[in-house]
C-alpha atoms as a PDB file:
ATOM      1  CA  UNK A   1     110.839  83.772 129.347  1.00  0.00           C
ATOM      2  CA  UNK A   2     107.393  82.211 130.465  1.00  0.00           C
ATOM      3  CA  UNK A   3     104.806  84.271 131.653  1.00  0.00           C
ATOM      4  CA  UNK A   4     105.130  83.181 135.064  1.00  0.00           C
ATOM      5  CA  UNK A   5     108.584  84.247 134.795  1.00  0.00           C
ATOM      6  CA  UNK A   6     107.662  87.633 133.122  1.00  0.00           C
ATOM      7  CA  UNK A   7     105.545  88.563 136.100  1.00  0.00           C
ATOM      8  CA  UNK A   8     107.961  87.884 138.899  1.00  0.00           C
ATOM      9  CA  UNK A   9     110.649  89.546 136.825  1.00  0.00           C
ATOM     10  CA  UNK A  10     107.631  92.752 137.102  1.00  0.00           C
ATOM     11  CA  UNK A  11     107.139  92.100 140.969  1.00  0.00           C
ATOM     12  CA  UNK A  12     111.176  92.964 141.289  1.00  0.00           C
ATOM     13  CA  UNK A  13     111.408  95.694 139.016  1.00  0.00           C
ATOM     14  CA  UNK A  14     108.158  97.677 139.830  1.00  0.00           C
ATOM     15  CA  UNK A  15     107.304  96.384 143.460  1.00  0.00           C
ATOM     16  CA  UNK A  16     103.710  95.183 142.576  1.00  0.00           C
ATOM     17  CA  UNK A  17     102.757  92.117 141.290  1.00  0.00           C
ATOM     18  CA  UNK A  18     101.679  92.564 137.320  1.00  0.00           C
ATOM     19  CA  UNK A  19      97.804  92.217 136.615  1.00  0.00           C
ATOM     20  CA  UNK A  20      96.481  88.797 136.665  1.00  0.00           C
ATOM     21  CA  UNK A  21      94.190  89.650 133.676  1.00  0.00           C
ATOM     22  CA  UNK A  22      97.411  90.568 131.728  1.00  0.00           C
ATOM     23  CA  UNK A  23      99.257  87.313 132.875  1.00  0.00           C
ATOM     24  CA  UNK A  24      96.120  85.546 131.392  1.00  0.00           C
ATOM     25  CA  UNK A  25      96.523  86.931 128.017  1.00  0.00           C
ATOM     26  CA  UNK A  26     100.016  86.791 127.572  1.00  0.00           C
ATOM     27  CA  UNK A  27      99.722  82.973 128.241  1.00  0.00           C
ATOM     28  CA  UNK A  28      97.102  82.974 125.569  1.00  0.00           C
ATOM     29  CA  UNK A  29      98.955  84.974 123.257  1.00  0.00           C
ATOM     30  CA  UNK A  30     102.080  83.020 123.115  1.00  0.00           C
ATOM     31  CA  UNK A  31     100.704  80.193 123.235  1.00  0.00           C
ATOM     32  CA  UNK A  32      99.188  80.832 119.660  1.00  0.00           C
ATOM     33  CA  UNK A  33     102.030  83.368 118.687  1.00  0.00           C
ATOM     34  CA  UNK A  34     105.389  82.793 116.338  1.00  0.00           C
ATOM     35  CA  UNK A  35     108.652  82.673 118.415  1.00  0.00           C
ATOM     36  CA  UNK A  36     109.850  85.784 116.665  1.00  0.00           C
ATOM     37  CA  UNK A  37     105.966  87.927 117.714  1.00  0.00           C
ATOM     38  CA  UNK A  38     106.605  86.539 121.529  1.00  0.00           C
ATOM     39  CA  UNK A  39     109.091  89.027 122.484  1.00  0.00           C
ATOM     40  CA  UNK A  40     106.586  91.681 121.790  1.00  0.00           C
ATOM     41  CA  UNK A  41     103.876  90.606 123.445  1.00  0.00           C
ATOM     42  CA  UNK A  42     105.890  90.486 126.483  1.00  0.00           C
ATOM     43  CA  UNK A  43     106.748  93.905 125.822  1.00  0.00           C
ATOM     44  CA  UNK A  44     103.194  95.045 125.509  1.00  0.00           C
ATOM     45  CA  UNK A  45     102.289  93.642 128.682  1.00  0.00           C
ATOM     46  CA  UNK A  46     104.935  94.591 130.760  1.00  0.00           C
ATOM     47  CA  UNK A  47     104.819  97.956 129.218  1.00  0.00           C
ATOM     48  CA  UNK A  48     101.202  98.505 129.433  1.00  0.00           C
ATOM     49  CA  UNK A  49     101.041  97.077 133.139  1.00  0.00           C
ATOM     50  CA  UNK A  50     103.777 100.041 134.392  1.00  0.00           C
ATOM     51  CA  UNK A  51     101.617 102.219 132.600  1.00  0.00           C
ATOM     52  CA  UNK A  52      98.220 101.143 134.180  1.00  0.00           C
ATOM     53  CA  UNK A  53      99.995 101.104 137.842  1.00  0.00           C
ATOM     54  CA  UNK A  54     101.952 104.661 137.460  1.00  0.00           C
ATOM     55  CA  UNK A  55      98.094 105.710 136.581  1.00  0.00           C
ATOM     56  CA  UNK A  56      96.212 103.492 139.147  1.00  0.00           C
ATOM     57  CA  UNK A  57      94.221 102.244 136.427  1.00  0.00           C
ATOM     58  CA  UNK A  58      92.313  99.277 136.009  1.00  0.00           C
ATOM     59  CA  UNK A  59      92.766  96.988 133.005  1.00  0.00           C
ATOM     60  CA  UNK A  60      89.150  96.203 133.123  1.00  0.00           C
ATOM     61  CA  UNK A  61      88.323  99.731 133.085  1.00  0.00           C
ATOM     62  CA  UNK A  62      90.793 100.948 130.498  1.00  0.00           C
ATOM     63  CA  UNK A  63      88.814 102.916 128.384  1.00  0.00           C
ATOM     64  CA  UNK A  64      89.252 104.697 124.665  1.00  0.00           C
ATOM     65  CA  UNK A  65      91.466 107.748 125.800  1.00  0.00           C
ATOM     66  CA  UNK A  66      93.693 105.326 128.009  1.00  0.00           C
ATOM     67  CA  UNK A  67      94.538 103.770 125.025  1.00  0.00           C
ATOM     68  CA  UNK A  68      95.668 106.874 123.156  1.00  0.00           C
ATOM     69  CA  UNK A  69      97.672 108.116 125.708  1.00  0.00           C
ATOM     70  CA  UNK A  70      99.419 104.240 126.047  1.00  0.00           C
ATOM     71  CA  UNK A  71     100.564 104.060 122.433  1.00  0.00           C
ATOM     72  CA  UNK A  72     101.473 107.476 122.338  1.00  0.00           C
ATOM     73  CA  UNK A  73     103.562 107.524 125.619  1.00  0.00           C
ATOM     74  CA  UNK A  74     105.033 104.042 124.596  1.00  0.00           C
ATOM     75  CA  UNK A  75     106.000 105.762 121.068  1.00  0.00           C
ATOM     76  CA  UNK A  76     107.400 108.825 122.838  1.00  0.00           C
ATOM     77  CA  UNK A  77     109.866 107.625 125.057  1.00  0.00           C
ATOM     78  CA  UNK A  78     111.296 105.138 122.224  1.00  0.00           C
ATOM     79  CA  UNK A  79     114.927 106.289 122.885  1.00  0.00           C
ATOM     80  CA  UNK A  80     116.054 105.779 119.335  1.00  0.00           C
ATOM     81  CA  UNK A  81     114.246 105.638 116.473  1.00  0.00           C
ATOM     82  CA  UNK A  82     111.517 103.087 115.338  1.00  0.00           C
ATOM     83  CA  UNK A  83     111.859 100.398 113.050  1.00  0.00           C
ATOM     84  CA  UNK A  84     108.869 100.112 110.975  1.00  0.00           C
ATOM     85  CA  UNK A  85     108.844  96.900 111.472  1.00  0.00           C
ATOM     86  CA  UNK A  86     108.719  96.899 115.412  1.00  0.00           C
ATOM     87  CA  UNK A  87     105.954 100.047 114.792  1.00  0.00           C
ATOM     88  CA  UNK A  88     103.996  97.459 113.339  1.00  0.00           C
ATOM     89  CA  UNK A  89     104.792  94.189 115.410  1.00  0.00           C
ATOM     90  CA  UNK A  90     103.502  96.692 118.811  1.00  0.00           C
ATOM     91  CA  UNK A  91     100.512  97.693 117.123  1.00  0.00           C
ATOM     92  CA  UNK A  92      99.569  94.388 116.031  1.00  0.00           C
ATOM     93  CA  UNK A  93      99.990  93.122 119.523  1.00  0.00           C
ATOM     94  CA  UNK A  94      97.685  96.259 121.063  1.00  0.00           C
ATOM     95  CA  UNK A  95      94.931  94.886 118.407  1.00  0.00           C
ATOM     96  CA  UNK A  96      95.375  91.573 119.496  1.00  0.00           C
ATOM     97  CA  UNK A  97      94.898  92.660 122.982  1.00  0.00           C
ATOM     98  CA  UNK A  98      91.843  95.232 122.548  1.00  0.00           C
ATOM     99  CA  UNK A  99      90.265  92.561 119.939  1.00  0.00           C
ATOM    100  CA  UNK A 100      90.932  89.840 123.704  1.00  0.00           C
ATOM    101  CA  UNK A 101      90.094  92.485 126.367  1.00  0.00           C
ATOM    102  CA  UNK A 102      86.544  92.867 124.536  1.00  0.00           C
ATOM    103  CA  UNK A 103      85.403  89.803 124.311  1.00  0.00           C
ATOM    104  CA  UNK A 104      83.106  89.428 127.275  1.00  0.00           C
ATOM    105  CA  UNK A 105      82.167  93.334 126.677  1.00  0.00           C
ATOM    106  CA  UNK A 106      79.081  95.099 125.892  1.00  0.00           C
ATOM    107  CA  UNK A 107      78.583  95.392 121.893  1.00  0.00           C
ATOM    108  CA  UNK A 108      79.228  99.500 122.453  1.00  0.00           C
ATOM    109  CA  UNK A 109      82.340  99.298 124.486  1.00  0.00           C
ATOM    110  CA  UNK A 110      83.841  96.316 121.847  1.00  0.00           C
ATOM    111  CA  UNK A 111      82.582  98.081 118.784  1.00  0.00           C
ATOM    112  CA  UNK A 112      84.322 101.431 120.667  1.00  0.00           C
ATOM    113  CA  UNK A 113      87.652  99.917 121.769  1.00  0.00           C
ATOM    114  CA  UNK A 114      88.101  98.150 118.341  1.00  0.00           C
ATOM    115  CA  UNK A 115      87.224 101.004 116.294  1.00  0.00           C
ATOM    116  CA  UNK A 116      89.602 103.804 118.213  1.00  0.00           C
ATOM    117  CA  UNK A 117      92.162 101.114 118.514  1.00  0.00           C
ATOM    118  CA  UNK A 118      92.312 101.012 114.806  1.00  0.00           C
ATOM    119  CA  UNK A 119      92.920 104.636 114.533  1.00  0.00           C
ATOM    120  CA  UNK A 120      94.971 105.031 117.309  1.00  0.00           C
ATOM    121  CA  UNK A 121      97.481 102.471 115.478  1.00  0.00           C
ATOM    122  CA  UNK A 122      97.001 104.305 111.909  1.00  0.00           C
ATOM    123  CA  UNK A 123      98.014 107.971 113.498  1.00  0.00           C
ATOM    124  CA  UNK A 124     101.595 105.830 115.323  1.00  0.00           C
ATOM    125  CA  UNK A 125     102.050 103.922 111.950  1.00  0.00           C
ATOM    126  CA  UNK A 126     101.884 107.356 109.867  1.00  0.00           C
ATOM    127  CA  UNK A 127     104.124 109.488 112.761  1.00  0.00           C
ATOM    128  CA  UNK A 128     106.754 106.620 112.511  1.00  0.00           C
ATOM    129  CA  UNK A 129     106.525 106.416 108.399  1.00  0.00           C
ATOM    130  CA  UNK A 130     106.928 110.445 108.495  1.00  0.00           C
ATOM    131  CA  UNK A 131     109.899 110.575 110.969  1.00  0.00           C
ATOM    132  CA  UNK A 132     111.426 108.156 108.008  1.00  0.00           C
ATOM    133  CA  UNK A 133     110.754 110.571 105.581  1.00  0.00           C
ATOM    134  CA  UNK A 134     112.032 113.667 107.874  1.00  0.00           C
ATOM    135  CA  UNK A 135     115.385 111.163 108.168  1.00  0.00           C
ATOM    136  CA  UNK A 136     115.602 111.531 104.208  1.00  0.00           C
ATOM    137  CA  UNK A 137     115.750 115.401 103.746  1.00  0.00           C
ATOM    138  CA  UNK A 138     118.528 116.285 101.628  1.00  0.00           C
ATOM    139  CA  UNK A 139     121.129 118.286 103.151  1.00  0.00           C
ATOM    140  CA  UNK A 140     120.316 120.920 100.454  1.00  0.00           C
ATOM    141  CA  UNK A 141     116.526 121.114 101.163  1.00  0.00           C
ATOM    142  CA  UNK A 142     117.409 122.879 104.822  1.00  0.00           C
ATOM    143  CA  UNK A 143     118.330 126.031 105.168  1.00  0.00           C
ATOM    144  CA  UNK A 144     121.006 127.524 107.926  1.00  0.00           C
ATOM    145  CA  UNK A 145     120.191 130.650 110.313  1.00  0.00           C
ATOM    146  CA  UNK A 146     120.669 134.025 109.056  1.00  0.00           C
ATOM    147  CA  UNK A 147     121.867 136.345 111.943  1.00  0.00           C
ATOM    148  CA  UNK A 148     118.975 138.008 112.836  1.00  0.00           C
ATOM    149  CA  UNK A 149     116.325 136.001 111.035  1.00  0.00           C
ATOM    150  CA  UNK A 150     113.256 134.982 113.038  1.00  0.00           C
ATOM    151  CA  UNK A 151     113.871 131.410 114.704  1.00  0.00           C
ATOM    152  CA  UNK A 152     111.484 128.526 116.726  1.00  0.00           C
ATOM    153  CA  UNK A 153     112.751 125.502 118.296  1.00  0.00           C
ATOM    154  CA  UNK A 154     109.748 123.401 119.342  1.00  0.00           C
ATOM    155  CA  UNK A 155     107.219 120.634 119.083  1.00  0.00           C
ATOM    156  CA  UNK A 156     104.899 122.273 116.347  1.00  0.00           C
ATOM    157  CA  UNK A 157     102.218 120.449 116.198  1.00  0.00           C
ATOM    158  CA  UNK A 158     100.364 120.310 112.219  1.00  0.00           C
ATOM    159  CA  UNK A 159      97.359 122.599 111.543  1.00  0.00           C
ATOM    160  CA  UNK A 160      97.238 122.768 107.704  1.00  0.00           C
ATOM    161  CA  UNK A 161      98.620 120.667 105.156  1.00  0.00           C
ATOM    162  CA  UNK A 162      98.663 122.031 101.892  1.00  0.00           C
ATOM    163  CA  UNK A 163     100.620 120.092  99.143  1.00  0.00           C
ATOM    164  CA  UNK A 164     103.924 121.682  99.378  1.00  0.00           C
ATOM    165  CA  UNK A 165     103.330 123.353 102.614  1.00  0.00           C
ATOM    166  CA  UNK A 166     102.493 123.189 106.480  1.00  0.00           C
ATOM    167  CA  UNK A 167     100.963 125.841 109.239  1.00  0.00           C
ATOM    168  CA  UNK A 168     102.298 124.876 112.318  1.00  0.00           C
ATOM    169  CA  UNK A 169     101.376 125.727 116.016  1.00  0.00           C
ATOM    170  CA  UNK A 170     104.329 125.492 118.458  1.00  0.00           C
ATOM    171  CA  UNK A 171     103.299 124.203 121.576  1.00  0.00           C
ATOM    172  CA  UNK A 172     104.882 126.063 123.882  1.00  0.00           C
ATOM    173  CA  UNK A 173     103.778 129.535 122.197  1.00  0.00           C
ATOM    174  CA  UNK A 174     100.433 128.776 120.651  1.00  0.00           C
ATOM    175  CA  UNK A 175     101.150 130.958 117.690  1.00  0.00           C
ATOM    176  CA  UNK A 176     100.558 129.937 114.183  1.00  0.00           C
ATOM    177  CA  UNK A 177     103.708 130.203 111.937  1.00  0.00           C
ATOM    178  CA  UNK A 178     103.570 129.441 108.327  1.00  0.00           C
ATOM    179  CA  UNK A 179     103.335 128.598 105.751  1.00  0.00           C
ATOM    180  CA  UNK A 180     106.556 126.017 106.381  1.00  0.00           C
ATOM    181  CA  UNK A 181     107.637 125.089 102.580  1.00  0.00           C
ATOM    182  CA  UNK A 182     108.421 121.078 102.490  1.00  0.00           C
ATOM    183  CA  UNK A 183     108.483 118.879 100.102  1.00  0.00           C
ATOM    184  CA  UNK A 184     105.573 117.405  98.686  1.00  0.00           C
ATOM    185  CA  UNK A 185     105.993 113.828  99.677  1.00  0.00           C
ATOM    186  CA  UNK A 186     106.825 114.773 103.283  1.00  0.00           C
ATOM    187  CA  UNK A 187     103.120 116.636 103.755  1.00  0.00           C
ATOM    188  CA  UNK A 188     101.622 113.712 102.576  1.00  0.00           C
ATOM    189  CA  UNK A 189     103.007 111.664 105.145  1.00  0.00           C
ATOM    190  CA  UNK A 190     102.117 114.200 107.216  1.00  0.00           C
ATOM    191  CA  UNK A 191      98.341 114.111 109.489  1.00  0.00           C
ATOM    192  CA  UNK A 192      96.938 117.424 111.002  1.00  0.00           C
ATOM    193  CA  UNK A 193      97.019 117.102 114.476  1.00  0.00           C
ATOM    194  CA  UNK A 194     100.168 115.222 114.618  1.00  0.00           C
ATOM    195  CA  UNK A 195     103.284 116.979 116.435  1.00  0.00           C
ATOM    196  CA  UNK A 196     107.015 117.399 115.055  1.00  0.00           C
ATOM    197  CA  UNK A 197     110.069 118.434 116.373  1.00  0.00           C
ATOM    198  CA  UNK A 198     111.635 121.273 114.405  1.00  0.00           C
ATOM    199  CA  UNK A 199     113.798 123.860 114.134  1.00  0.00           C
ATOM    200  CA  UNK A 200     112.477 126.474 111.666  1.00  0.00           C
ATOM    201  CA  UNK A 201     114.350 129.443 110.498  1.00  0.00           C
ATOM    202  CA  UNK A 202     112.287 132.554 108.672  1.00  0.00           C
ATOM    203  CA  UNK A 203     114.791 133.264 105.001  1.00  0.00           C
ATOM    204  CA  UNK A 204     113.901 136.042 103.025  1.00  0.00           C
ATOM    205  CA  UNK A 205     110.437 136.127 104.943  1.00  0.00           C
ATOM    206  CA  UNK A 206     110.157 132.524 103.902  1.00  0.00           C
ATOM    207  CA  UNK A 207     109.510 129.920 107.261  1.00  0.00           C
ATOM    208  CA  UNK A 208     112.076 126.773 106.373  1.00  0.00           C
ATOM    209  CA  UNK A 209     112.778 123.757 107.988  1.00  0.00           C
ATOM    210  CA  UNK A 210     116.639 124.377 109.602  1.00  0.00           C
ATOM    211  CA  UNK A 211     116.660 121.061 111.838  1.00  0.00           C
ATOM    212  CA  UNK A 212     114.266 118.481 112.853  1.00  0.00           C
ATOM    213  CA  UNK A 213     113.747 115.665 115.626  1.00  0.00           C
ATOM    214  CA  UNK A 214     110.903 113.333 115.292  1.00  0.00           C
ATOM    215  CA  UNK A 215     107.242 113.277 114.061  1.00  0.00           C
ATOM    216  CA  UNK A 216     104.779 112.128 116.913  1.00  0.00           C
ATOM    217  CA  UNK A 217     100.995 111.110 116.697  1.00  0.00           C
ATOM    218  CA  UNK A 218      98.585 113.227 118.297  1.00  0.00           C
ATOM    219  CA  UNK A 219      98.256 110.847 121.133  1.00  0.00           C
ATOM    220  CA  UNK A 220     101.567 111.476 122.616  1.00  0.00           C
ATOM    221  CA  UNK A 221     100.496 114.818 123.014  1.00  0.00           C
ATOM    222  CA  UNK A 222      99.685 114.709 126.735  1.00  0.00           C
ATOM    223  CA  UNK A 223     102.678 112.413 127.442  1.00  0.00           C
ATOM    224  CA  UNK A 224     105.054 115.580 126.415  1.00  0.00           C
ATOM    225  CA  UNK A 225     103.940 117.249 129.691  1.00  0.00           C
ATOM    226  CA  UNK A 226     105.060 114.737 131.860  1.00  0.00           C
ATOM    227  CA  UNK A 227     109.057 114.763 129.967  1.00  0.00           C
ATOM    228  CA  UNK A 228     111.213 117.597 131.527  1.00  0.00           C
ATOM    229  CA  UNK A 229     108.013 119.024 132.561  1.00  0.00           C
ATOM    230  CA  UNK A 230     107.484 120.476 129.107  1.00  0.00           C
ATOM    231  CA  UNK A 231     108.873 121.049 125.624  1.00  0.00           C
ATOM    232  CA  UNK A 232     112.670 120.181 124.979  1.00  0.00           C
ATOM    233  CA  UNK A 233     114.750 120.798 121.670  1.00  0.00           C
ATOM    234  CA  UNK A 234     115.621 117.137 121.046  1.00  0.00           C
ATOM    235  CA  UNK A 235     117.447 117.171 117.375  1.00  0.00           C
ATOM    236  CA  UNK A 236     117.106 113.947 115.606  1.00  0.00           C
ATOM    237  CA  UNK A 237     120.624 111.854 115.926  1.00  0.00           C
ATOM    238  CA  UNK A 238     122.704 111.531 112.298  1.00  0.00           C
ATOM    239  CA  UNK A 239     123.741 108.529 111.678  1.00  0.00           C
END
């Protein structure tokens, strides 16, 4: 679809015409962009135009923490899990757009943008590689209740990572709990500050990992308060 036909398909769906400054770039960008990359800039844009509206925002205005709390909403509300591959193709497309946005900017505010943006895209690359590595826990490393034995279901988000171990701080209760034995390629995957959806069981006063969901940058963070008006128990889907 053309970009003029992108933005009336946004007028229908959302009510309000989609930003004229976005319509500009997406015209840019696939005019320069490979048939199989033009699909996701359309998805940036229209994603990051509902975004911008839902938050009266102005693209022009969109500063360093709007940014976080984009990619990390967008990553969030992924109904299934990532490819890496689409991971990278979004984030590639958010530079793209950052690296266009700034181009008439101050030096600060481009130098600003760019540089966040860059980490911003690390932390989602990193959650998504980690949720792969959560996906490939052997049946054997997890451990089932014990009637009786201490028990959290919760986001957790990361507060030490050792080599072979985590402290975690579930969100709902604040309270540390560790340490949470894992395997040693799993913590490195793993970044302090970054949030994961487990189940944790205490065995033989030992915290394990019973269940798990998904790994999420820090960025999505914020966007957890606006799902179900809090923290759910979402377990990951088997395949």
């Amino acid at each position: 679809m053309d970009p003029a036909g992108l933005a009336w398909m946004f007028t229908v769906l959302v009510g309000e015409p989609m930003d004229e400054i976005l319509q500009r770039f997406l015209a840019v960008a696939r005019s320069s962009a490979r048939p199989a990359h033009r699909a996701t800039y359309e998805d940036l844009v229209f994603t990051l135009d509902a975004f911008l509206l839902m938050r009266r925002r102005d693209v022009t205005r969109m500063t360093a923490k709007d940014l976080r709390l984009f990619l990390g909403s967008w990553y969030l509300r992924q109904c299934r899990p990532l490819t890496p591959s689409r991971i990278r193709r979004f984030c590639a497309a958010a530079r793209v757009f950052v690296r266009w946005l700034t181009l008439e900017s101050t030096p600060r505010r481009r130098r600003d943008l760019q540089r966040e943006s860059k980490s911003i895209v690390r932390a989602v690359l990193r959650a998504g590689r980690a949720s792969e590595k959560l996906e490939l826990l052997d049946q054997l490393q997890l451990v089932p209740r014990r009637q009786g034995s201490a028990q959290v279901d919760d986001y957790c988000e990361i507060v030490v990572r050792g080599e072979r171990h985590l402290v975690l701080r579930p969100l709902s209760s604040g309270n540390l709990v560790g340490p949470v034995e894992v395997p040693d390629d799993l913590a490195a995957a793993l970044d302090p500050g970054a949030l994961v959806n487990l189940r944790l069981t205490q065995d033989a006063g030992r915290w394990r990992i019973q269940e798990y969901g998904y790994c999420y940058p820090a960025s999505a963070r914020a966007a957890l308060d606006d799902i179900d008006g809090g923290f759910t128990w979402t377990p990951m889907e088997r395949q």
